[in-house]
PDB file of N, CA and C in Angstrom:
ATOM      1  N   UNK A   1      15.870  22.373 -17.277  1.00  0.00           N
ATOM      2  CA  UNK A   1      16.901  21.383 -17.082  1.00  0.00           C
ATOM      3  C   UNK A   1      16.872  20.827 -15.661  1.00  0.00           C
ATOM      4  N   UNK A   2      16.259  21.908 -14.630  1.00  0.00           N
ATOM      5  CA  UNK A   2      16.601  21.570 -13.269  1.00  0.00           C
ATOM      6  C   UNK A   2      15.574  20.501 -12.781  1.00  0.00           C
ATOM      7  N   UNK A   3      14.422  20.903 -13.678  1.00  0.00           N
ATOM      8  CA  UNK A   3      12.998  19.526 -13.539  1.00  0.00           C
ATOM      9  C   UNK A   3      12.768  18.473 -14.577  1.00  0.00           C
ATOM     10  N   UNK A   4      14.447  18.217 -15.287  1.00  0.00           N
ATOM     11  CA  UNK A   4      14.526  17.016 -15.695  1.00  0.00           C
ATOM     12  C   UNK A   4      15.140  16.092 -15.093  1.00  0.00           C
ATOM     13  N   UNK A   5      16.110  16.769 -14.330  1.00  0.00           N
ATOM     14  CA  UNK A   5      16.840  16.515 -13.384  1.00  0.00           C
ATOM     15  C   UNK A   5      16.099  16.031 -11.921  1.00  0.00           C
ATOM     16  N   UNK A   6      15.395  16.855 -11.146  1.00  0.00           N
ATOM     17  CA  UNK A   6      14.469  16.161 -10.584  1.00  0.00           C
ATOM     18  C   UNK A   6      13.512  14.900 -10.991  1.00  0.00           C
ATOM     19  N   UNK A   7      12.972  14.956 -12.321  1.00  0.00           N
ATOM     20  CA  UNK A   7      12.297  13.803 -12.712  1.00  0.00           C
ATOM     21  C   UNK A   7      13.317  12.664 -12.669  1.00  0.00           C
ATOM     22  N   UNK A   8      14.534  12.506 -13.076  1.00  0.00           N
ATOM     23  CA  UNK A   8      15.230  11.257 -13.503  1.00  0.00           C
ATOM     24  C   UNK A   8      15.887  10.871 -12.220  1.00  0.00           C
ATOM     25  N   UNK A   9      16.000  11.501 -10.836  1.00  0.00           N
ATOM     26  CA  UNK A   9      15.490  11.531  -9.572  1.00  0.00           C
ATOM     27  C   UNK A   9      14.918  10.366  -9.152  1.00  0.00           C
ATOM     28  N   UNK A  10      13.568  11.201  -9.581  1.00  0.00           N
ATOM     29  CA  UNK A  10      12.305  10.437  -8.689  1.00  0.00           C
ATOM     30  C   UNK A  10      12.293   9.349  -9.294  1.00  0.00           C
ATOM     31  N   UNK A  11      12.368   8.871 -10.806  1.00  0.00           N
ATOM     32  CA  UNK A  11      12.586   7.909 -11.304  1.00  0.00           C
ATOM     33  C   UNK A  11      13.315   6.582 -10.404  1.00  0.00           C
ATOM     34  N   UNK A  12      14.706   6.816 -10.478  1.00  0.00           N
ATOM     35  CA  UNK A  12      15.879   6.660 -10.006  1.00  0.00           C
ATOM     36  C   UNK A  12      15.337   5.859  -8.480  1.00  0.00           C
ATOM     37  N   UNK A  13      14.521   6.471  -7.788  1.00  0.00           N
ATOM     38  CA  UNK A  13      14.183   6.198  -6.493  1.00  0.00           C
ATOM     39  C   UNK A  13      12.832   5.321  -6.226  1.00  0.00           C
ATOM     40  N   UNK A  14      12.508   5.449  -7.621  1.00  0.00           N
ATOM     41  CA  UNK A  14      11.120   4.233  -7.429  1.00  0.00           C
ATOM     42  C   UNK A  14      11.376   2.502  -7.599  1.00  0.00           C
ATOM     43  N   UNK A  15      10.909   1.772  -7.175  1.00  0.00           N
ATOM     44  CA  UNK A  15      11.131   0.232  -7.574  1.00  0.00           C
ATOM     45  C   UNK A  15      10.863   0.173  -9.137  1.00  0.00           C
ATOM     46  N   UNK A  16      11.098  -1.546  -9.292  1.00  0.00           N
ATOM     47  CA  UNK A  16      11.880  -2.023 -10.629  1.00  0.00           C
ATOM     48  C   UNK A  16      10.247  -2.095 -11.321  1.00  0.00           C
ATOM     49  N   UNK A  17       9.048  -2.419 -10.598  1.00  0.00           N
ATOM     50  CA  UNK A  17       7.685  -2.459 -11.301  1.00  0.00           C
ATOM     51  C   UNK A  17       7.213  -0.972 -12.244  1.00  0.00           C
ATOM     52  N   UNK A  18       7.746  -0.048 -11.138  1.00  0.00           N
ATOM     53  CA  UNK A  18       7.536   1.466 -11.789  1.00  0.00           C
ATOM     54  C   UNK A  18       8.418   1.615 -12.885  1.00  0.00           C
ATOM     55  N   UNK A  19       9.658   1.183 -13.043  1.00  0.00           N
ATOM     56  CA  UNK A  19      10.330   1.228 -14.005  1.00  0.00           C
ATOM     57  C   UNK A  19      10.480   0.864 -15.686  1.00  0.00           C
ATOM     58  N   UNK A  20       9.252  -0.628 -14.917  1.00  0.00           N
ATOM     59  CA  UNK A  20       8.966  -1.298 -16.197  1.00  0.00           C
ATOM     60  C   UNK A  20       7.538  -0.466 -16.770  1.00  0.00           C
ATOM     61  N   UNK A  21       6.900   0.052 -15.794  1.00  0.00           N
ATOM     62  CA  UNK A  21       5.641   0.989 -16.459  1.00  0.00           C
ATOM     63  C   UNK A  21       6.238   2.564 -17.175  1.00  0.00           C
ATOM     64  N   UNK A  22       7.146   2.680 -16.844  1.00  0.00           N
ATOM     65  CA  UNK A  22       7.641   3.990 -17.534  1.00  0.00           C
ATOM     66  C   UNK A  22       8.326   3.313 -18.877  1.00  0.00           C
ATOM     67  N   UNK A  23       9.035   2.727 -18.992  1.00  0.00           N
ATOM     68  CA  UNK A  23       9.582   2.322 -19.738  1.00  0.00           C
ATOM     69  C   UNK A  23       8.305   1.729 -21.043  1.00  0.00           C
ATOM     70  N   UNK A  24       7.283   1.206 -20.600  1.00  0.00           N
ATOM     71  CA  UNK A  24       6.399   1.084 -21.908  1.00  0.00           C
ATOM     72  C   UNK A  24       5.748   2.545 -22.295  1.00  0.00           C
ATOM     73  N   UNK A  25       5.776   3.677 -21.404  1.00  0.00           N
ATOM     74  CA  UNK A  25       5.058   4.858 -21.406  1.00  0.00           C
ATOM     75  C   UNK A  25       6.418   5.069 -23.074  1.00  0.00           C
ATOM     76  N   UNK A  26       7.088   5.065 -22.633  1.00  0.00           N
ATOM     77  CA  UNK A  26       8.443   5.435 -23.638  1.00  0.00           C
ATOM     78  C   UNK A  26       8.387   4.430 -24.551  1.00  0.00           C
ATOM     79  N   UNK A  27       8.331   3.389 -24.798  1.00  0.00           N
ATOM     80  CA  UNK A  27       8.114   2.704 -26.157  1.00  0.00           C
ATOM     81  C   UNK A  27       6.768   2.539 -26.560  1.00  0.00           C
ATOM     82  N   UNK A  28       5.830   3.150 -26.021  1.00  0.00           N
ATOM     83  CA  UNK A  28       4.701   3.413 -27.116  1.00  0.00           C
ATOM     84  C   UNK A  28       4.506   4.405 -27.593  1.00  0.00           C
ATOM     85  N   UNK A  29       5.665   5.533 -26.971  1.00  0.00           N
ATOM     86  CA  UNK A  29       5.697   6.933 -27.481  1.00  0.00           C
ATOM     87  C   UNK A  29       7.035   6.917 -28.513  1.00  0.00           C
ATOM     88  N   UNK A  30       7.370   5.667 -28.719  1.00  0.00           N
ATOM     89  CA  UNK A  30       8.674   5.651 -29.587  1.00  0.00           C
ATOM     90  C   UNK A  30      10.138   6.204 -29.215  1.00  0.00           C
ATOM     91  N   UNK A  31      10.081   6.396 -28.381  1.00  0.00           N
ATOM     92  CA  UNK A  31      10.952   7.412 -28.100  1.00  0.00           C
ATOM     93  C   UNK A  31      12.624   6.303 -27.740  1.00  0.00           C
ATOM     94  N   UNK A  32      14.013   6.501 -28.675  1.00  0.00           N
ATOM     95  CA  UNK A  32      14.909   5.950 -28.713  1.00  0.00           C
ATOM     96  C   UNK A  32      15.598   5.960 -27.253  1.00  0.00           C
ATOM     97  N   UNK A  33      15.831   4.254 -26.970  1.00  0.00           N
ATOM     98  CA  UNK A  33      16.583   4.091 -25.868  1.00  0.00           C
ATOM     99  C   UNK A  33      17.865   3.653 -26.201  1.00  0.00           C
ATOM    100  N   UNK A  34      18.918   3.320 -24.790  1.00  0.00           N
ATOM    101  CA  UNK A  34      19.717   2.472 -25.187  1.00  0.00           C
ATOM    102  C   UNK A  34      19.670   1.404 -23.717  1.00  0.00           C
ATOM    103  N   UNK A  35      20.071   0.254 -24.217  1.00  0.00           N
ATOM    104  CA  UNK A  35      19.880  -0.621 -22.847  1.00  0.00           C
ATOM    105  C   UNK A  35      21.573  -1.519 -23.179  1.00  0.00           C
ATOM    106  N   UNK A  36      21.766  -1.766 -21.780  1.00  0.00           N
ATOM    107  CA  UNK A  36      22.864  -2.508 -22.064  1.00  0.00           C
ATOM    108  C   UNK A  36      22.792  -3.406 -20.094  1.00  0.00           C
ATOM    109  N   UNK A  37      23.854  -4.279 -19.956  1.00  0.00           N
ATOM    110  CA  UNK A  37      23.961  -4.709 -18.492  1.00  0.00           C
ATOM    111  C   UNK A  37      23.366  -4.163 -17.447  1.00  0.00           C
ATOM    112  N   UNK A  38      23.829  -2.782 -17.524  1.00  0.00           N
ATOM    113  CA  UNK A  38      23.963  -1.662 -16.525  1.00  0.00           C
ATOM    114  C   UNK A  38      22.242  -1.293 -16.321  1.00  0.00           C
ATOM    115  N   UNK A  39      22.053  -1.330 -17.598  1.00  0.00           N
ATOM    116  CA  UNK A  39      20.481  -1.289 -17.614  1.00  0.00           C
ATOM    117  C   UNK A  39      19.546  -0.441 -18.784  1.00  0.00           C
ATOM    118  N   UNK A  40      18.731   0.327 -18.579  1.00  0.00           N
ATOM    119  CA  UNK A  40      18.276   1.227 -19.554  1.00  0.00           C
ATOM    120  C   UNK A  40      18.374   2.988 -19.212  1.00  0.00           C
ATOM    121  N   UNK A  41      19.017   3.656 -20.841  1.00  0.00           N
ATOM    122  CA  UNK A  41      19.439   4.767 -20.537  1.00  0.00           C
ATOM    123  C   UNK A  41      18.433   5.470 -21.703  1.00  0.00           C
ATOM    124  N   UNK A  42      17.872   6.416 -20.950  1.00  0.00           N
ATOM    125  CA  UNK A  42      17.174   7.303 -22.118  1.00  0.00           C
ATOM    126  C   UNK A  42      17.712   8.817 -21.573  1.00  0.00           C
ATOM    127  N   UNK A  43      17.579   9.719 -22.589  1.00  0.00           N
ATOM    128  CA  UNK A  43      18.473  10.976 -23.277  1.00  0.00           C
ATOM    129  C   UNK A  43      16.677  11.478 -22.738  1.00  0.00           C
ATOM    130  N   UNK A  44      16.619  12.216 -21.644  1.00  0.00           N
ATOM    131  CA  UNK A  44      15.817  13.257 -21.029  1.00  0.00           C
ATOM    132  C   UNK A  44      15.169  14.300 -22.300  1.00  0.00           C
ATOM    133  N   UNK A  45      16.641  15.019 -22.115  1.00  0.00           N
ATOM    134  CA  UNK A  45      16.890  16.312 -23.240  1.00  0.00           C
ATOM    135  C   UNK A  45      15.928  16.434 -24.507  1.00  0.00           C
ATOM    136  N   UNK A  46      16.098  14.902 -25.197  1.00  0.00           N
ATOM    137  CA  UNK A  46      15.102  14.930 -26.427  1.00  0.00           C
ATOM    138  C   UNK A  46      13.767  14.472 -26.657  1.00  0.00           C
ATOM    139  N   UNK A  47      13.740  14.241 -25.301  1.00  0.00           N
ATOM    140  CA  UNK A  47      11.626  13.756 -25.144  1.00  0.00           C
ATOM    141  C   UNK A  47      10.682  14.845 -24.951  1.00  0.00           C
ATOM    142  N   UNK A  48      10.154  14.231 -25.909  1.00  0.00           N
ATOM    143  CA  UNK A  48       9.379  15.181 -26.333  1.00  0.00           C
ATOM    144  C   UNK A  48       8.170  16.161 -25.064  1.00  0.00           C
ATOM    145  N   UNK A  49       7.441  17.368 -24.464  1.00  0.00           N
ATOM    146  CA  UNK A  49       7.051  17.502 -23.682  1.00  0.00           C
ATOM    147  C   UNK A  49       5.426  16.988 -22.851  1.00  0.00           C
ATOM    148  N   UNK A  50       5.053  16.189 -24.319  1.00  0.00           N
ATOM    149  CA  UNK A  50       4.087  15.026 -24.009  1.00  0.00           C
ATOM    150  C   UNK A  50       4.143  14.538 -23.493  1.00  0.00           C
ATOM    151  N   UNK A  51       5.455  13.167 -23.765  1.00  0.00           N
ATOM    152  CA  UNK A  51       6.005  12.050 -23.293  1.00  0.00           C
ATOM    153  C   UNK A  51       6.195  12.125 -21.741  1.00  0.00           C
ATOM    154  N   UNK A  52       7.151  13.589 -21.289  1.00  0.00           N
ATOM    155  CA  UNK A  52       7.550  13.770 -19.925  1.00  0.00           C
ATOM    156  C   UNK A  52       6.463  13.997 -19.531  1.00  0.00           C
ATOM    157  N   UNK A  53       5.094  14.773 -19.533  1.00  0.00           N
ATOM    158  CA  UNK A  53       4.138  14.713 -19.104  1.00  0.00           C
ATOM    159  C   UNK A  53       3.372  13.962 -18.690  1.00  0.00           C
ATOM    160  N   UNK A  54       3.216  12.451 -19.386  1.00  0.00           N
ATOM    161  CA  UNK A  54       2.966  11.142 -19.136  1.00  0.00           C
ATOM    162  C   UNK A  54       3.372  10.857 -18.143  1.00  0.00           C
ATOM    163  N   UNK A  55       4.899  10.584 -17.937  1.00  0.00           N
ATOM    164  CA  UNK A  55       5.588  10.235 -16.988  1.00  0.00           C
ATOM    165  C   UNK A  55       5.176  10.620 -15.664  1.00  0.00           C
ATOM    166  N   UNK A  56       5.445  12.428 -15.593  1.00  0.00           N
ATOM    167  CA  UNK A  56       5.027  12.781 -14.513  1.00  0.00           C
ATOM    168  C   UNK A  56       3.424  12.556 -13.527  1.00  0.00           C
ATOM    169  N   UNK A  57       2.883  12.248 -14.918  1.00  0.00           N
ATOM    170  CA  UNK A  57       1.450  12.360 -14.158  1.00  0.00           C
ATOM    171  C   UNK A  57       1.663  10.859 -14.132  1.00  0.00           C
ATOM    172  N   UNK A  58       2.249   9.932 -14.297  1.00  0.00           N
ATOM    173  CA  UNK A  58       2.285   8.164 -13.767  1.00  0.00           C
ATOM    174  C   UNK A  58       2.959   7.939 -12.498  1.00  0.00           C
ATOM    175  N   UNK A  59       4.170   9.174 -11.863  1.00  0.00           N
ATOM    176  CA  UNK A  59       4.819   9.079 -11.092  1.00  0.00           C
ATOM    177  C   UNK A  59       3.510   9.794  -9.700  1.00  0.00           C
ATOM    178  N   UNK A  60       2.600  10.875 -10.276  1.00  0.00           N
ATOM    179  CA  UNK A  60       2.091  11.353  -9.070  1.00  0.00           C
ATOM    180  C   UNK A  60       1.054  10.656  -9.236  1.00  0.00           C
ATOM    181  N   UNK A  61      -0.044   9.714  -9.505  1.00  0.00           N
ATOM    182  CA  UNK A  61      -0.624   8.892  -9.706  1.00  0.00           C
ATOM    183  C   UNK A  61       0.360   7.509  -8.449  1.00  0.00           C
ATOM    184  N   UNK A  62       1.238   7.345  -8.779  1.00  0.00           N
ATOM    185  CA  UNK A  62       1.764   6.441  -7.568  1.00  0.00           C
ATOM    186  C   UNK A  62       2.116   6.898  -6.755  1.00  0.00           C
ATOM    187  N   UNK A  63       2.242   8.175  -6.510  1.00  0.00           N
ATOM    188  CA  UNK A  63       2.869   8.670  -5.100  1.00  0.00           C
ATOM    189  C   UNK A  63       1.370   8.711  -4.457  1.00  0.00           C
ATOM    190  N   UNK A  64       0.162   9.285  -5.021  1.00  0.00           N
ATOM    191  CA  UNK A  64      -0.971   9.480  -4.369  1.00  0.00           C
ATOM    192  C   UNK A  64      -1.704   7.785  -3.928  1.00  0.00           C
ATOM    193  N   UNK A  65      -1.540   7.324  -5.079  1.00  0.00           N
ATOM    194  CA  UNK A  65      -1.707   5.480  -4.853  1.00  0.00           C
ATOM    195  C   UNK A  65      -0.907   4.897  -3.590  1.00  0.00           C
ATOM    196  N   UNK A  66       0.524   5.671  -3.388  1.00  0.00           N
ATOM    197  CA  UNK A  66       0.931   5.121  -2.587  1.00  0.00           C
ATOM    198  C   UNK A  66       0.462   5.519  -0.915  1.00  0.00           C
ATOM    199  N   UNK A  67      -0.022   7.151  -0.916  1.00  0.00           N
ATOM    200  CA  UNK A  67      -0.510   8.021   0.174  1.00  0.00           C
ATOM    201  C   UNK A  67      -1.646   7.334   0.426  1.00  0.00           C
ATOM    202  N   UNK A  68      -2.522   6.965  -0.316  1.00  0.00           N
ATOM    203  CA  UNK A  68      -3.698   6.221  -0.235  1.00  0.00           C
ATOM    204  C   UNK A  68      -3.526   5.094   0.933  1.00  0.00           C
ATOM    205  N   UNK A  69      -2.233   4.367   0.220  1.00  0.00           N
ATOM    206  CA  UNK A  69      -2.314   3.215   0.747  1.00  0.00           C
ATOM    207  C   UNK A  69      -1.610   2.833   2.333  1.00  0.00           C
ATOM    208  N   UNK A  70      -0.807   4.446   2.378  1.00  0.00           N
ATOM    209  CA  UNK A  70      -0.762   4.290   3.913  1.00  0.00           C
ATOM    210  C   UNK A  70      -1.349   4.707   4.609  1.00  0.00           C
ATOM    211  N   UNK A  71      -2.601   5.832   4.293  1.00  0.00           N
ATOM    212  CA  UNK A  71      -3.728   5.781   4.933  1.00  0.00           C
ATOM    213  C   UNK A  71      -4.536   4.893   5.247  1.00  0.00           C
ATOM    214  N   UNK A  72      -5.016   3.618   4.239  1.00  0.00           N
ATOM    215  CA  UNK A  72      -5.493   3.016   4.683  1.00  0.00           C
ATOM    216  C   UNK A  72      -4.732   1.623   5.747  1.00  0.00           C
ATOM    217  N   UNK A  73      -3.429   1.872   6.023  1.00  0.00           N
ATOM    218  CA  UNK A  73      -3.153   0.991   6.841  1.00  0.00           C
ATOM    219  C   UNK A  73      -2.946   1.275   7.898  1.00  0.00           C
ATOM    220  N   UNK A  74      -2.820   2.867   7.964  1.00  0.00           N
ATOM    221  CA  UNK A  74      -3.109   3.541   9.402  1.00  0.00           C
ATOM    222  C   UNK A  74      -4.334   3.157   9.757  1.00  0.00           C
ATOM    223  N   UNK A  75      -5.584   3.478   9.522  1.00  0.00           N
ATOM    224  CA  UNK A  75      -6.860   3.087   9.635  1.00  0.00           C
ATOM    225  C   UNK A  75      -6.725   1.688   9.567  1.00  0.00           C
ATOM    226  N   UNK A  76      -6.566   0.560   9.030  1.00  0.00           N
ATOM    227  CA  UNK A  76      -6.391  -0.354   9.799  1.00  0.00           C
ATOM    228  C   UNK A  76      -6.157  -0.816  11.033  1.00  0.00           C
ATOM    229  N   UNK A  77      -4.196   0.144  11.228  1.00  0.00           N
ATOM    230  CA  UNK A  77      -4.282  -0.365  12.902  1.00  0.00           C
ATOM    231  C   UNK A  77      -4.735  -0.054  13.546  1.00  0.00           C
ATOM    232  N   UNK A  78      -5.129   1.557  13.491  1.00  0.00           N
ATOM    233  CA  UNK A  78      -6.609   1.880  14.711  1.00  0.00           C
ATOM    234  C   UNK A  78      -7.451   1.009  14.783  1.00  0.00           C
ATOM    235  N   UNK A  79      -8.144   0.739  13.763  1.00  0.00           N
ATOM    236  CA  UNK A  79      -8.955  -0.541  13.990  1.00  0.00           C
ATOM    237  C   UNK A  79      -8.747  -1.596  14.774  1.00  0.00           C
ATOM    238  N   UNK A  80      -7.680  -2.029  14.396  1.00  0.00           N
ATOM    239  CA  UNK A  80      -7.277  -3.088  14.986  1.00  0.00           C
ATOM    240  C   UNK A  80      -7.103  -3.515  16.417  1.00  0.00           C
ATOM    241  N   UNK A  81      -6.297  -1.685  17.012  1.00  0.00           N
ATOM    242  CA  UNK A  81      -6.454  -1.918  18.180  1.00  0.00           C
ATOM    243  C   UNK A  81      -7.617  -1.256  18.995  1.00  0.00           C
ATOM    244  N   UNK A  82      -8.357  -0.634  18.799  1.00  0.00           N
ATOM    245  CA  UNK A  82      -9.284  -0.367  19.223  1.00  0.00           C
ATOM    246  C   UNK A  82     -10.351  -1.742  19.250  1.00  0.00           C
ATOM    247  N   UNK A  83     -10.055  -2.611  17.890  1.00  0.00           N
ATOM    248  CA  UNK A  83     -11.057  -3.986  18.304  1.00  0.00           C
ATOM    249  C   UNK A  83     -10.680  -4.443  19.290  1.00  0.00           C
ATOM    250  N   UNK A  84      -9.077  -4.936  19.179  1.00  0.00           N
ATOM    251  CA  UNK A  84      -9.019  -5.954  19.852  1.00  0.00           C
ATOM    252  C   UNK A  84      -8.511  -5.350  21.695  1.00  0.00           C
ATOM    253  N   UNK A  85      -8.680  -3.978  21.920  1.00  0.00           N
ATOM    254  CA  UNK A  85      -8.057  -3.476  23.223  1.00  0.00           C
ATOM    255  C   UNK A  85      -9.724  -3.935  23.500  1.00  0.00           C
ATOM    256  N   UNK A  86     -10.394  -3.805  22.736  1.00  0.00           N
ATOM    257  CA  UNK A  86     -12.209  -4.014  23.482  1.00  0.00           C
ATOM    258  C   UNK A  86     -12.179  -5.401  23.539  1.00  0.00           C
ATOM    259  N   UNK A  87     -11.758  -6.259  22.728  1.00  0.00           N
ATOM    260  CA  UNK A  87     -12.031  -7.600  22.698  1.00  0.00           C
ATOM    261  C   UNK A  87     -11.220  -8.319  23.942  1.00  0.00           C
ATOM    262  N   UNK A  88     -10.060  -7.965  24.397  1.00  0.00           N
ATOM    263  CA  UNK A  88      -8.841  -8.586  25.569  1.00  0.00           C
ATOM    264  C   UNK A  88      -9.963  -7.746  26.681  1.00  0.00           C
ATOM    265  N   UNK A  89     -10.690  -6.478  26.835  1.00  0.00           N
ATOM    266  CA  UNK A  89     -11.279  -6.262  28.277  1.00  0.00           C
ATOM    267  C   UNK A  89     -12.685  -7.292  27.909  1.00  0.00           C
ATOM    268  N   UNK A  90     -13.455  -7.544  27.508  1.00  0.00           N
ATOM    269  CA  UNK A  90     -13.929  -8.219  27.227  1.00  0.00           C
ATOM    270  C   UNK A  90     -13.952  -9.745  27.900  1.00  0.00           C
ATOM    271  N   UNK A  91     -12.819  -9.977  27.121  1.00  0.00           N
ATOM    272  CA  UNK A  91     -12.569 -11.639  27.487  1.00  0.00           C
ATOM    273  C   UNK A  91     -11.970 -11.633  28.899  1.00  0.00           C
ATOM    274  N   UNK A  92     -11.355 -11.223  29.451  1.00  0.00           N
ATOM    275  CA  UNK A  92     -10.707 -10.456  31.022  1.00  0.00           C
ATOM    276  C   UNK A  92     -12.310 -10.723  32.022  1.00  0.00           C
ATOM    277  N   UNK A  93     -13.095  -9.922  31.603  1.00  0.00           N
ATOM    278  CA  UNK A  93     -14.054  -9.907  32.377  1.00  0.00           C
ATOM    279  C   UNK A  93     -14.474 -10.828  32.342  1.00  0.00           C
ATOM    280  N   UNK A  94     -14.490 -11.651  31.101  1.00  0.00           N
ATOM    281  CA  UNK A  94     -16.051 -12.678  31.241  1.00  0.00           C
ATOM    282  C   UNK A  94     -14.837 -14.118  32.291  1.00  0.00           C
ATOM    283  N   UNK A  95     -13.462 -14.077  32.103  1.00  0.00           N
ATOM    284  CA  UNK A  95     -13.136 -15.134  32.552  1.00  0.00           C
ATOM    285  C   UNK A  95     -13.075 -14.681  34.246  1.00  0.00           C
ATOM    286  N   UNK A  96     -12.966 -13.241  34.417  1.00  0.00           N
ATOM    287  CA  UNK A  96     -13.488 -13.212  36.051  1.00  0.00           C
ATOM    288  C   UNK A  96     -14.513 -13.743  36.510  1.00  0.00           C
ATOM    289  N   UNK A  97     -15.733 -13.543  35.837  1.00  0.00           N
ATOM    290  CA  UNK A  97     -16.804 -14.179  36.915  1.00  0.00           C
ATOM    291  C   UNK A  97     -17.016 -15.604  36.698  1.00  0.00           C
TER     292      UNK A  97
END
């Protein structure tokens, strides 16, 4: 109960794109919703341990997609400044002489 509870969590805390990918994970697994204004409510309790399995492995699949992706923008700005701290001594010098 306590790591359904965590799942509907992490859910809870992801953007509206992740939401719409879980949400087809759950209607191709059939599994009964209810939607209204407020939004969409599904009953944890009676999904099946497939279904939540899906889920989970779509949620750590984006958390690692997401680790990925701030690695590579760390490595970017090193890059970046390491180019361009070489490129400003660079141009410094050549306009001295």
């Amino acid at each position: 109960m306590q790591k359904l509870t965590e799942l509907k969590k992490k859910i809870e805390s992801m953007d509206k794109e992740h939401h719409v990918k879980i949400l087809e994970i759950i209607q191709d697994n059939k599994i009964t919703y209810s939607e209204n204004k407020n939004g969409i409510f599904i009953n944890l309790n009676n999904m099946k341990p497939d279904v939540i399995e899906k889920i989970k492995d779509y949620i750590n699949y984006t958390n690692c997609q997401e680790t990925n992706l701030q690695n590579m923008e760390t490595k970017k700005k090193e890059l970046e400044k390491q180019f361009f701290k070489d490129n400003k001594e660079k141009t410094a010098s050549i306009s001295n002489v």
